[in-house]
Protein backbone atom coordinates (compact mmCIF):
# COMPACT_ATOMS: atom_id res chain seq x y z
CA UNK A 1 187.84 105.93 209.67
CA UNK A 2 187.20 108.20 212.88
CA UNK A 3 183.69 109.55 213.59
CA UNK A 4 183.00 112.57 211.36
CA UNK A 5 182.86 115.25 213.64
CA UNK A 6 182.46 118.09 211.29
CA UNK A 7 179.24 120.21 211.45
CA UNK A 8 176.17 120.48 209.10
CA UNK A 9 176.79 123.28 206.35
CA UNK A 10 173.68 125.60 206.45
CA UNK A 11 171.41 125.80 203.75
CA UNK A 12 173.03 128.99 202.52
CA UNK A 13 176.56 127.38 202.32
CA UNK A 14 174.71 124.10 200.26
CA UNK A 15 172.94 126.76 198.16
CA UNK A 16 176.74 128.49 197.46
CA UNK A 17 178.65 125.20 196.74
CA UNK A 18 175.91 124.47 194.24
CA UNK A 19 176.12 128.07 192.83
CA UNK A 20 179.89 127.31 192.28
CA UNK A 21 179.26 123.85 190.81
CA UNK A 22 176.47 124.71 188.04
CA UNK A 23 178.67 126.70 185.49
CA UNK A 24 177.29 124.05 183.03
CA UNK A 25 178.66 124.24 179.59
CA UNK A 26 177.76 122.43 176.50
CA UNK A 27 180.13 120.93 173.99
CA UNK A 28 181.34 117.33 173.05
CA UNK A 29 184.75 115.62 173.45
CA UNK A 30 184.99 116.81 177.23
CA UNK A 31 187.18 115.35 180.16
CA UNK A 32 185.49 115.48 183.31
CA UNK A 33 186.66 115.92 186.87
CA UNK A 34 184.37 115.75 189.89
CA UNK A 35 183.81 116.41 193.35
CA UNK A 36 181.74 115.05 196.32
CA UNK A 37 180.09 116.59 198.99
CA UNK A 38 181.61 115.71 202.47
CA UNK A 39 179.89 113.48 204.89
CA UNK A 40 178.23 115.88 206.99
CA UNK A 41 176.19 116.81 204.09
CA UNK A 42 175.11 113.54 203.01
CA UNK A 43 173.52 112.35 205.53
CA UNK A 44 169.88 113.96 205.05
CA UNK A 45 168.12 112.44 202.34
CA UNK A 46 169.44 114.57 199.47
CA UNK A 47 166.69 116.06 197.28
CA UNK A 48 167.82 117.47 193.61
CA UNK A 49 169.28 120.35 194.48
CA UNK A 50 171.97 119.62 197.25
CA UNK A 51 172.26 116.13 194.73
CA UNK A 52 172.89 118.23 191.64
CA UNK A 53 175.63 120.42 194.11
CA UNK A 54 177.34 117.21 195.23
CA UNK A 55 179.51 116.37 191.88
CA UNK A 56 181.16 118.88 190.01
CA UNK A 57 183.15 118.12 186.92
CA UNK A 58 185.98 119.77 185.17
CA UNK A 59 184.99 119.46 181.09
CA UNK A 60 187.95 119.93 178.69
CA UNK A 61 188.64 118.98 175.26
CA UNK A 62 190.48 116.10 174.74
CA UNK A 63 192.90 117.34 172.23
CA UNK A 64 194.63 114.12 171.52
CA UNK A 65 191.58 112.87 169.33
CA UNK A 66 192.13 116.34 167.44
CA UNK A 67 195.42 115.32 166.28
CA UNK A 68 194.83 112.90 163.19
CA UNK A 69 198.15 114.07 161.75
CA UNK A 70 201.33 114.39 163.15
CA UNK A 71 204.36 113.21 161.69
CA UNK A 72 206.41 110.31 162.88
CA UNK A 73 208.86 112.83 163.97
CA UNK A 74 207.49 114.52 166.08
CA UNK A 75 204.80 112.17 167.76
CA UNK A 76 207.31 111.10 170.48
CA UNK A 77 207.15 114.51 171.92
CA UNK A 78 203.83 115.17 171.16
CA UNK A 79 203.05 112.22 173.43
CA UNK A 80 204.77 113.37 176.33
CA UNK A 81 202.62 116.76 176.45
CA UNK A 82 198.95 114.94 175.71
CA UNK A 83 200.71 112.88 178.74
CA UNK A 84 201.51 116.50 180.67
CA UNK A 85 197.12 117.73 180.05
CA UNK A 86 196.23 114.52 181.33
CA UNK A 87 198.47 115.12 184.25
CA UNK A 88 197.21 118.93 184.73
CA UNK A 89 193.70 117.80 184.20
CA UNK A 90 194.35 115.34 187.35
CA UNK A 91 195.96 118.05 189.11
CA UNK A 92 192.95 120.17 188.96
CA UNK A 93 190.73 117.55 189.88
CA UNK A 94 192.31 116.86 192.89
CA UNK A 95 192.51 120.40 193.78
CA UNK A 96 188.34 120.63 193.34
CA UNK A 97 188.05 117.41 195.19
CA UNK A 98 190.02 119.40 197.94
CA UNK A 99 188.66 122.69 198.20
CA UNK A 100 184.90 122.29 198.95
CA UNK A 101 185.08 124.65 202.15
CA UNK A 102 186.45 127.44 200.08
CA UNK A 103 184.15 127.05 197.36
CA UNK A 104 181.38 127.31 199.89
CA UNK A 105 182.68 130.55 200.87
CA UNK A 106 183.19 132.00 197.56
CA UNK A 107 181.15 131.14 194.11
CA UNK A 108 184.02 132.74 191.69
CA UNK A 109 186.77 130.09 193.53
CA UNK A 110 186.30 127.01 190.96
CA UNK A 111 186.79 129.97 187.88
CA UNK A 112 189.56 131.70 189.43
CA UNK A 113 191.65 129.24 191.93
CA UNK A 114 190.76 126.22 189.36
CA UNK A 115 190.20 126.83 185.87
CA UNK A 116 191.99 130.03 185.25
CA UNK A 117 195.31 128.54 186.14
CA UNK A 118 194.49 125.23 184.05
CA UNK A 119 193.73 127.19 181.39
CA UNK A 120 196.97 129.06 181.58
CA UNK A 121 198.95 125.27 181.88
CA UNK A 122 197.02 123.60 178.79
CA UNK A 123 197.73 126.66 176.38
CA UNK A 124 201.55 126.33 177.19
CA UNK A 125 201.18 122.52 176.29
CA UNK A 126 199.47 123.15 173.55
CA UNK A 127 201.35 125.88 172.42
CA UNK A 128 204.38 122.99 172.86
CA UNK A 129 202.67 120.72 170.51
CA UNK A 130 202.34 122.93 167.91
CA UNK A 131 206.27 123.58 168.05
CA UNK A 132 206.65 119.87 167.82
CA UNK A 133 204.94 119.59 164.60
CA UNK A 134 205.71 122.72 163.34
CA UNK A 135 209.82 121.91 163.91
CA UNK A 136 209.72 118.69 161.48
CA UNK A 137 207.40 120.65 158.79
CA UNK A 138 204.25 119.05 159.77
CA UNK A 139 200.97 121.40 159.93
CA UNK A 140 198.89 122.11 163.10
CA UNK A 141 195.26 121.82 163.01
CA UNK A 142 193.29 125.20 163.48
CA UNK A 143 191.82 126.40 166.47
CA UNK A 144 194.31 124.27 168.90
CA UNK A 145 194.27 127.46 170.96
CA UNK A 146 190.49 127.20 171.47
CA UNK A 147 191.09 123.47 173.38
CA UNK A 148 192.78 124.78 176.31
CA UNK A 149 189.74 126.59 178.09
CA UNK A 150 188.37 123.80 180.96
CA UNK A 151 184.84 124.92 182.13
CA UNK A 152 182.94 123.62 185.50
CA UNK A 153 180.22 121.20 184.91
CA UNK A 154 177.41 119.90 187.58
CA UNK A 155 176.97 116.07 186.88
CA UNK A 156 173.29 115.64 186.58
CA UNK A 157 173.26 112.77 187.04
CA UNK A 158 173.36 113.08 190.66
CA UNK A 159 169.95 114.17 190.36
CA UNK A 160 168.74 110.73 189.93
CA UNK A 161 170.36 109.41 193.14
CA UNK A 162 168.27 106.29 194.63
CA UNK A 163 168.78 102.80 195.47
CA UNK A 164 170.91 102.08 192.30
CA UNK A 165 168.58 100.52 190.06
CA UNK A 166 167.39 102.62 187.82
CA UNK A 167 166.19 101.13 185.03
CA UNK A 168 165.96 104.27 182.52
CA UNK A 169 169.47 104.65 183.57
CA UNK A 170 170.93 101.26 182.08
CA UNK A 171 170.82 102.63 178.55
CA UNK A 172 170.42 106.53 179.51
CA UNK A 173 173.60 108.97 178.08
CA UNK A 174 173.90 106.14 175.19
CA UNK A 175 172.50 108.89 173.00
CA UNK A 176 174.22 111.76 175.02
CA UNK A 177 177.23 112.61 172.88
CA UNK A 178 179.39 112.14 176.02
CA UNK A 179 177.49 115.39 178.02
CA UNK A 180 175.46 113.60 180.19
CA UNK A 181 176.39 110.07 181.19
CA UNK A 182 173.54 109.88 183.54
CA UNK A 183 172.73 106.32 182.29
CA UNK A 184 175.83 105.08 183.60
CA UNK A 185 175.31 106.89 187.51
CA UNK A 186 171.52 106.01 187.40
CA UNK A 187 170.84 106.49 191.25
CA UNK A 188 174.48 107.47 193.03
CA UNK A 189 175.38 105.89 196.02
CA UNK A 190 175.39 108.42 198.41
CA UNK A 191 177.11 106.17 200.69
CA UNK A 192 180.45 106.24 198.51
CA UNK A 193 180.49 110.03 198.78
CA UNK A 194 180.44 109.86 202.82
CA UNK A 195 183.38 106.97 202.42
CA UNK A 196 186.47 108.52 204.32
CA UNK A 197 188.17 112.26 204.77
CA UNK A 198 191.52 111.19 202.95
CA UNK A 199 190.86 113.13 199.79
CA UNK A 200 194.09 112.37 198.63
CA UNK A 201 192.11 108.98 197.59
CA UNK A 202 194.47 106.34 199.09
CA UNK A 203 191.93 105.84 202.21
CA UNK A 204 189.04 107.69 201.67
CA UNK A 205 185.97 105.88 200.79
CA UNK A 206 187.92 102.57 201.46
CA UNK A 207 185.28 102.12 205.00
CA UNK A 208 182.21 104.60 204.26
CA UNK A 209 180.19 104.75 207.56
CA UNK A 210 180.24 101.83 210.03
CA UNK A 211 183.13 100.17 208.56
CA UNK A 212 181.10 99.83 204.82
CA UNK A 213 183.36 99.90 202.21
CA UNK A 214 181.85 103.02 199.89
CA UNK A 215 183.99 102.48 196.51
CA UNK A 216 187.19 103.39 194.82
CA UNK A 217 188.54 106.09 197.62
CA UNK A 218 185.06 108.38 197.00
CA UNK A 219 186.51 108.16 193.25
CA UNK A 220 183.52 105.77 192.63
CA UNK A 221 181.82 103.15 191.06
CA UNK A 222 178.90 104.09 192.96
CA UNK A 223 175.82 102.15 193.36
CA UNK A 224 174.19 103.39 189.54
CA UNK A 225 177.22 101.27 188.06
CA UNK A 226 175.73 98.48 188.66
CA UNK A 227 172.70 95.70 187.68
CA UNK A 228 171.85 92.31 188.89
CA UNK A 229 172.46 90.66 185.20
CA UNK A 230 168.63 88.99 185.78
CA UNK A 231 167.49 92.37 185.37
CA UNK A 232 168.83 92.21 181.50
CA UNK A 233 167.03 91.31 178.58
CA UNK A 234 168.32 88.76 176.55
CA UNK A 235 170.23 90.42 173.43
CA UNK A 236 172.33 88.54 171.65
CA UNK A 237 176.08 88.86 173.38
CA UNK A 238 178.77 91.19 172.68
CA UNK A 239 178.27 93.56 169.81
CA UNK A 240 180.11 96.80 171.06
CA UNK A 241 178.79 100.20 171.65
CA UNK A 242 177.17 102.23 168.59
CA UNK A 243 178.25 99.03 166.13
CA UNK A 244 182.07 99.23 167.32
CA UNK A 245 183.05 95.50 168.00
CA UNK A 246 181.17 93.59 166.20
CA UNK A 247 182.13 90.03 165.29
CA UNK A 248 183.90 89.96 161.93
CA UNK A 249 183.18 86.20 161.29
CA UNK A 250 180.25 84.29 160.35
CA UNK A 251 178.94 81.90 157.98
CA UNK A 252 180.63 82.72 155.65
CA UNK A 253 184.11 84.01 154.10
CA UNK A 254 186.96 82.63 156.16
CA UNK A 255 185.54 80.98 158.80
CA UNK A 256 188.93 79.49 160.96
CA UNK A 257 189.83 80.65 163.50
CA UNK A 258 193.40 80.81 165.40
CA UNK A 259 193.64 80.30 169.46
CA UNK A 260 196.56 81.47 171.73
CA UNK A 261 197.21 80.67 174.78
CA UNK A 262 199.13 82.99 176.95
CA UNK A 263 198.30 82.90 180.86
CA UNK A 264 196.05 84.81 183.29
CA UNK A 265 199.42 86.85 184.35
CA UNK A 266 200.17 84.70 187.50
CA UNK A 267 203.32 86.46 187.35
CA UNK A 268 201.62 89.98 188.19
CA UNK A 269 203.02 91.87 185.18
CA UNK A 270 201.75 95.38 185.48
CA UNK A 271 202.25 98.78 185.32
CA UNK A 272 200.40 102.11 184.62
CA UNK A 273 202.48 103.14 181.53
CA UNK A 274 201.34 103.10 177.99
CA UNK A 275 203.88 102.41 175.01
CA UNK A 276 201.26 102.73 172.49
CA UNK A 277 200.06 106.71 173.63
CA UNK A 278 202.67 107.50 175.94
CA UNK A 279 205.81 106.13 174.89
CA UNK A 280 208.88 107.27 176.96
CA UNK A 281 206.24 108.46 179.48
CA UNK A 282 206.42 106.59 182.99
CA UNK A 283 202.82 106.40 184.06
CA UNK A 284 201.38 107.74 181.52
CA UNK A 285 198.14 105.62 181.58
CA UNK A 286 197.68 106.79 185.23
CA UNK A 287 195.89 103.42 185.89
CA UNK A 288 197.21 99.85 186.16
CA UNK A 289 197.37 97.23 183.11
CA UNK A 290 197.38 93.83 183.39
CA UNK A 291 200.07 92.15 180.90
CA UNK A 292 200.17 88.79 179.08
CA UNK A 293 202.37 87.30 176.36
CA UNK A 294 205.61 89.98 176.16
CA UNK A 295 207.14 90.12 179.10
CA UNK A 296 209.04 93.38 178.06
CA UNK A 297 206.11 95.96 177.66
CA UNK A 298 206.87 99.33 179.54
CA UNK A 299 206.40 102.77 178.21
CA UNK A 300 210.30 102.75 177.31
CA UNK A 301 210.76 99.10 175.22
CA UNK A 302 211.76 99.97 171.49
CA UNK A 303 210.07 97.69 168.71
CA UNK A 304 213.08 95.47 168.63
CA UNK A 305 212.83 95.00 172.32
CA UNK A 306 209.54 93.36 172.39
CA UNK A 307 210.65 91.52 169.19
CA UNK A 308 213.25 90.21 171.02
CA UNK A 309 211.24 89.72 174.60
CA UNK A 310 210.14 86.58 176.55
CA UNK A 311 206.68 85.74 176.10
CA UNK A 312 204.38 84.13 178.24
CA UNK A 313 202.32 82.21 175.15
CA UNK A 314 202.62 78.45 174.99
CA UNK A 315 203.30 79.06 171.32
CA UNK A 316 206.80 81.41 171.77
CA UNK A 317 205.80 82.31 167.83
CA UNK A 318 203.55 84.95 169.88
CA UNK A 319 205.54 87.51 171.47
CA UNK A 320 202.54 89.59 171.03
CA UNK A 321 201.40 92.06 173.84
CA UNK A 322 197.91 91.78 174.92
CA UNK A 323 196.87 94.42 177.66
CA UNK A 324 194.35 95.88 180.02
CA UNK A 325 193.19 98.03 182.49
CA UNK A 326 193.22 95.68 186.15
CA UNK A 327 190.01 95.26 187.97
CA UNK A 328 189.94 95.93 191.87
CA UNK A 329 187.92 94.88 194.53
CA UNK A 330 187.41 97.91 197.31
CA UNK A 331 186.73 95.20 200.24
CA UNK A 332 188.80 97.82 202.42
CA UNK A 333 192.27 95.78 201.81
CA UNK A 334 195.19 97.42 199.89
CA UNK A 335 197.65 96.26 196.87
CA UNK A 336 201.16 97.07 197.18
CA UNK A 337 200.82 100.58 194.97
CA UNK A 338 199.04 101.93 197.50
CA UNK A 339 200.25 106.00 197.38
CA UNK A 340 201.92 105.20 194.65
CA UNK A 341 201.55 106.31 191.36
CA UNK A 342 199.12 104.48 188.95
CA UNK A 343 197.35 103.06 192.38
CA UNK A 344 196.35 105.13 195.29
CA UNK A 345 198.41 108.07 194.16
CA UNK A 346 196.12 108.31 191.02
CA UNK A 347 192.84 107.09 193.23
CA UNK A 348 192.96 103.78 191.95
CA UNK A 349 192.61 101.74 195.35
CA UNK A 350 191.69 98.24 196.30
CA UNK A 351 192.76 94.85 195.93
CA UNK A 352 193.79 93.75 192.33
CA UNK A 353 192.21 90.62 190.82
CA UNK A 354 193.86 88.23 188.32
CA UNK A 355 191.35 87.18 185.74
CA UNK A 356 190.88 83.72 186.34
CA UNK A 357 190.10 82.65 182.52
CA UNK A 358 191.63 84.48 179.46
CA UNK A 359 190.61 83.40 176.38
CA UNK A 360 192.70 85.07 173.03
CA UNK A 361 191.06 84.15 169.65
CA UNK A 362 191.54 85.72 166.13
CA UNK A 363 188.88 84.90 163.37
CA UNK A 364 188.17 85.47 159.96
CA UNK A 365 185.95 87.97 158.05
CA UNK A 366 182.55 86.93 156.96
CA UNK A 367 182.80 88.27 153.63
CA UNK A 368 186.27 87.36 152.28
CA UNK A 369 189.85 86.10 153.40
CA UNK A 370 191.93 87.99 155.52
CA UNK A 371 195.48 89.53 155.45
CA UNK A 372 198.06 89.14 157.50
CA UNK A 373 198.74 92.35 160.05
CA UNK A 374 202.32 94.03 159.78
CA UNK A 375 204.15 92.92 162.83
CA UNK A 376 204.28 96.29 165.31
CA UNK A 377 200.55 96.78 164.42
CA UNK A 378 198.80 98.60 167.49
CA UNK A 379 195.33 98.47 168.14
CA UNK A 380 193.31 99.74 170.98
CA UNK A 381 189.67 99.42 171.35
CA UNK A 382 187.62 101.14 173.90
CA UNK A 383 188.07 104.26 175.45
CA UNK A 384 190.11 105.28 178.72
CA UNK A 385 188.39 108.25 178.56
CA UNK A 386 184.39 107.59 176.81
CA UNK A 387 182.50 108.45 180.08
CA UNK A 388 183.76 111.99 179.56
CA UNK A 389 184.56 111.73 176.10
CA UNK A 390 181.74 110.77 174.69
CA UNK A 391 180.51 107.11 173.45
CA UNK A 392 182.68 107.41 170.07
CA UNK A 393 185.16 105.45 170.56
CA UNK A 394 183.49 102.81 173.43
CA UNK A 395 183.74 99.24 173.03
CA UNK A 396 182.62 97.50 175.93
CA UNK A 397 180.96 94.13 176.67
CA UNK A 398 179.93 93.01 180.52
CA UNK A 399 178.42 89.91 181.23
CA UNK A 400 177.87 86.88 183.63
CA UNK A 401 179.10 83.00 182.83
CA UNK A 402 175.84 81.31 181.65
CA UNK A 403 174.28 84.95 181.10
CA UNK A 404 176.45 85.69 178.09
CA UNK A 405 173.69 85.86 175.87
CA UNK A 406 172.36 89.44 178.11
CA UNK A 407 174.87 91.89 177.82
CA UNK A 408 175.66 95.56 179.07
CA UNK A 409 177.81 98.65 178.34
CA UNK A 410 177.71 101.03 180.91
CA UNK A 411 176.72 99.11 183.65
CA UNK A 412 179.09 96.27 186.00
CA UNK A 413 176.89 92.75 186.26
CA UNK A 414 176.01 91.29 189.87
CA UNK A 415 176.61 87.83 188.95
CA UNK A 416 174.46 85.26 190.87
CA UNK A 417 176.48 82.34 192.62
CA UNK A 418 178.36 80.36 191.17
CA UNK A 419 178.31 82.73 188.40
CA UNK A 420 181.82 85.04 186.73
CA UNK A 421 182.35 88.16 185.51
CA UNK A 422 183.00 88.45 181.68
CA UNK A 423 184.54 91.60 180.18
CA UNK A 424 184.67 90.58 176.16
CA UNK A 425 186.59 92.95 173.86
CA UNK A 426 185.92 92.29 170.05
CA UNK A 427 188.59 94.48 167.93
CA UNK A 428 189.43 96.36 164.96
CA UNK A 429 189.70 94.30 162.04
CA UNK A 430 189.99 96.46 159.07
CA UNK A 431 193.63 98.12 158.72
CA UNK A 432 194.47 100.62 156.01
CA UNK A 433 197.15 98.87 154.57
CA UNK A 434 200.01 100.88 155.34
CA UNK A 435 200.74 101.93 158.78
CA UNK A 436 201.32 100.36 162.11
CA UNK A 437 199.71 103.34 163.77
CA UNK A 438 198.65 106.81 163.31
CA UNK A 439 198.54 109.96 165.14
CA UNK A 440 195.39 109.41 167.47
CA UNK A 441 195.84 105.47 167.40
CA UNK A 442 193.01 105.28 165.52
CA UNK A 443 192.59 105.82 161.83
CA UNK A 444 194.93 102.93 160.66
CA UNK A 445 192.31 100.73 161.84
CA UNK A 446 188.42 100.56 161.86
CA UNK A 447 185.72 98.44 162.88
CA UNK A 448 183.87 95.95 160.48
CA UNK A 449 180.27 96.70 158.83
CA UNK A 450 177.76 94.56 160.04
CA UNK A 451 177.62 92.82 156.50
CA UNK A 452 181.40 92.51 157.28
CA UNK A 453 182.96 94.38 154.87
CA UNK A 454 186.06 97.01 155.54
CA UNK A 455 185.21 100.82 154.40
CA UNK A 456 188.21 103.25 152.67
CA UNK A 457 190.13 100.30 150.72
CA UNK A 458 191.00 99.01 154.36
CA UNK A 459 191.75 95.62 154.46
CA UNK A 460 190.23 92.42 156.41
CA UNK A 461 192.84 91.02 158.98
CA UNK A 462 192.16 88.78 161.88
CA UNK A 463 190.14 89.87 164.42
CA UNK A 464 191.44 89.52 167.78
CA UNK A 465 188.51 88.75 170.32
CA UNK A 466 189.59 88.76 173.79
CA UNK A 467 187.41 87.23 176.67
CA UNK A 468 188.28 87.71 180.35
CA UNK A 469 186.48 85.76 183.35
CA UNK A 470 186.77 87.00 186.98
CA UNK A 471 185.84 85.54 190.21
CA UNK A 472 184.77 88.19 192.14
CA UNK A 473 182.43 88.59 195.36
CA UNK A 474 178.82 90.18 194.51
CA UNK A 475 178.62 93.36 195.22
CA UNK A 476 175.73 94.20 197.76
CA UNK A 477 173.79 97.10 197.29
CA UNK A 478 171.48 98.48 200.27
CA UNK A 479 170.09 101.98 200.35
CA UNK A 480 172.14 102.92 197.41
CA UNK A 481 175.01 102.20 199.28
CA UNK A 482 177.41 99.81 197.54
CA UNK A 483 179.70 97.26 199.33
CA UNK A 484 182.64 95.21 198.19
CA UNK A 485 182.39 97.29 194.76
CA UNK A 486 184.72 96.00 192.10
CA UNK A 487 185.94 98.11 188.97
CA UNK A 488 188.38 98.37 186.32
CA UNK A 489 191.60 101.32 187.22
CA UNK A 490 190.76 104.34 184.98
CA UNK A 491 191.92 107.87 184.61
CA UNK A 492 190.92 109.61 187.90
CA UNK A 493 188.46 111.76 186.30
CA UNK A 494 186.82 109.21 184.66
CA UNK A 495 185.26 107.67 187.83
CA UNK A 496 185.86 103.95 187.16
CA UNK A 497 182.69 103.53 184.79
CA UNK A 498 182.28 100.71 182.96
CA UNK A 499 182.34 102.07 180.16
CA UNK A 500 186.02 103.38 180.17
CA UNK A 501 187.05 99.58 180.13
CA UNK A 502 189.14 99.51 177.21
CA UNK A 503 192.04 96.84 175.29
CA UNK A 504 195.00 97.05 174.20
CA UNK A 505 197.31 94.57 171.56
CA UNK A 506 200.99 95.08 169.36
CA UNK A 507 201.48 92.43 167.34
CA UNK A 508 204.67 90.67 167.35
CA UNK A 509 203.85 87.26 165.92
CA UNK A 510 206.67 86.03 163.86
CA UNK A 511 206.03 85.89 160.12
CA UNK A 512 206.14 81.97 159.80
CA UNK A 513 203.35 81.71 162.84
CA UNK A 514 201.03 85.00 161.48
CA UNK A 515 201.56 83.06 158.34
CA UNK A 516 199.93 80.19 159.54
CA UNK A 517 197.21 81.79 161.59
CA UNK A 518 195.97 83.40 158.31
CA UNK A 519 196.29 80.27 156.25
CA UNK A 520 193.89 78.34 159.18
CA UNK A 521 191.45 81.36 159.16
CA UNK A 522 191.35 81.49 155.85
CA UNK A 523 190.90 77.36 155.38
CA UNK A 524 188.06 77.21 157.99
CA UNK A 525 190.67 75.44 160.55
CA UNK A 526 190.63 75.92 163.80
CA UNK A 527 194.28 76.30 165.01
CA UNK A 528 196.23 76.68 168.27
């Protein structure tokens, strides 16, 4: 990047950008957008005030999770418009990103120029919906009109901004309900706000000032995201946020377990679609996934085309799709979606990195045997969307090889050398029975009790427990500046937190192998 040859704002113009930044609104179940200050205004030490002014943050209701029931019918164009507010919430983030000189100027410009017209977009979606339920004879929840007013939201926790190691902020926003996340930006990097003039996100933040790389195109993660994993307490491993993923097995029950082996995707299968809450909706995840086992997943394939797919499992029983969202490492090098949609385009930036391990196990339930899962079963654990949506629906599990026994939620490990990255996602393994989804992607499945029993009826199935290993440089973190970040792709909105990282699986086992996984579960075998 060029010298920054803009000047200083004056106090007066800080003091107005903040005015037009604190419309702070409470309210759960939000989507966030945000804005940083430009370089010339980071440079002075920030004190709480201009800190508090430098992110802003678009809240909205996420009205997918609203929707518990929609029939069949009408879900595929139901999914297309939660796929058009996603898009419109973007929009409007990038136009608040952009527009920092003009908010200076005038303290009504985020209500009017911003919200007012997003408002006026989401109640036409909505609106849309509604006709899509209504149409098949299927009943809209009340209030849906009430979910398309976006307010303005100053993230506080920009107040905290230090050197990045915060301690109160490992855990901090744990207990929020999703309205202040300020555990997971514990001391911002102030650095990744200077990084680069490109708002657009494919270059800006890529170099930072003297050639630092700052973070994912001033999109974050940001210096808060992150802890040396020495700095954790031992406790225990991977058990989930707020008791979601917890291991199903034990000592008891059906002990087995079932192993498949399906690649690290050397072949570079991705894309940013979503066929389980976007079908027929090119890009609808607005971030990239990596792919393993079917070779066929795009938001387009039918059922019977990923029963009918290539797989990349040794065992070609499995033509199961196992996905997630990519990590990247913002060293100041480009993949080849840069601009592009689901990359730069959507401020995902950086170089992607294949896991180098990826370990896919099912086991049993501690209490009982299991069932076998309908083939076509979707599952998703985690949350594209928890740092703005609250922790409801989190699931995430960050560790170090030969640390695995300290783990964290909201924050990215610094692995010492010769130590890996470890993102561990333990499913859903109670399923109602019946259906191989439902109208948020959610209710057809739940998590386990602790004791390991299913609540509702539901039924024990295997659990699948996914474990990914990366080899990936050590961030460095100086003067709450962060170089050679890494991060997983997430909405833009969302920031790249850690905990957005999120999993994705359709089973398409065929019924002789599923058969047999259950049988070796069920035995106490261990099976491949």
């Amino acid at each position: 990047m060029g010298r920054n040859t803009r000047k200083r704002r004056s106090p007066l113009a800080v003091r107005a950008i903040a005015a037009s930044a604190a419309l702070a609104v409470a309210g759960g179940g939000l989507v966030w957008a945000n804005f940083y200050a430009s370089a010339g205004e980071s440079k002075s030490k920030p004190n709480a005030t201009l800190a508090a002014a430098q992110v802003a943050t678009i809240a909205c209701p996420d009205v997918g999770q609203k929707l518990t029931s929609v029939p069949r019918r009408a879900r595929a164009g139901v999914a297309k418009e939660l796929a058009l507010l996603d898009r419109q919430i973007t929009e409007a983030y990038k136009r608040l990103a952009e527009t920092r000189q003009a908010q200076s100027r005038d303290a009504n410009f985020v209500n009017n120029a911003i919200l007012g017209p997003l408002k006026s977009k989401r109640s036409a979606t909505i609106d849309r919906i509604g006709i899509n339920i209504r149409r098949v004879g299927g009943q809209v929840p009340q209030g849906m009109a009430q979910l398309a007013a976006c307010q303005s939201k100053t993230d506080q926790a920009q107040t905290n901004a230090g050197g990045g190691q915060n301690q109160g902020g490992q855990q901090g926003g744990q207990n929020q309900g999703g309205q202040n996340q300020g555990g997971q930006q514990g001391g911002q990097n102030q650095g990744g706000q200077q990084g680069g003039q490109n708002q657009g996100g494919q270059q800006g933040g890529q170099q930072g000032n003297n050639g630092q790389n700052q973070g994912q195109g001033g999109n974050g993660p940001v210096a808060g995201d992150f802890i040396n994993i020495n700095q954790v307490q031992p406790n225990g491993g991977p058990k989930g946020v707020n008791g979601n993923g917890l291991a199903a097995n034990g000592n008891g029950g059906s002990r087995g377990s079932f192993t498949t082996n399906c690649g690290t995707n050397k072949n570079e299968l991705r894309n940013s679609d979503n066929v389980i809450v976007a079908p027929g909706v090119s890009n609808g995840a607005q971030h990239q996934h990596d792919y393993v086992g079917n070779q066929s997943n795009n938001a387009f394939a039918s059922d019977q085309q990923l029963a009918n797919a290539a797989t990349s499992c040794q065992n070609q029983g499995d033509k199961s799709s196992y996905f997630w969202p990519v990590i990247r490492i913002q060293d100041g090098t480009q993949d080849i979606d840069q601009g592009k949609p689901g990359g730069g385009q959507d401020k995902n930036v950086g170089k992607i990195v294949e896991p180098n391990q990826v370990q896919l196990k099912f086991v049993g339930n501690k209490r009982g045997p299991v069932v076998a899962m309908p083939q076509a079963l979707r599952i998703i654990t985690g949350d594209a969307k928890a740092f703005v949506n609250g922790l409801g629906n989190a699931n995430t599990n960050w560790s170090c090889t030969g640390f695995e026994n300290r783990v964290v939620t909201d924050k990215y490990p610094i692995c010492p050398q010769g130590s890996s990255v470890v993102r561990t996602s333990f499913f859903q393994s109670c399923w109602d029975g019946k259906n191989i989804d439902s109208a948020n992607h959610r209710t057809h499945v739940s998590f386990v009790k602790g004791d390991g029993s299913c609540a509702n009826g539901f039924k024990a199935i295997p659990q699948l427990q996914v474990r990914l290993v990366y080899n990936v440089p050590a961030p460095q973190i100086q003067n709450g500046q962060v170089k050679n970040a890494y991060a997983v792709d997430s909405f833009p909105e969302n920031l790249h937190k850690p905990i957005t990282d999120h999993n994705d699986f359709i089973n398409f086992f065929n019924q002789n192998t599923m058969n047999k996984m259950v049988n070796c579960i069920n035995n106490g075998q261990n099976c491949k």
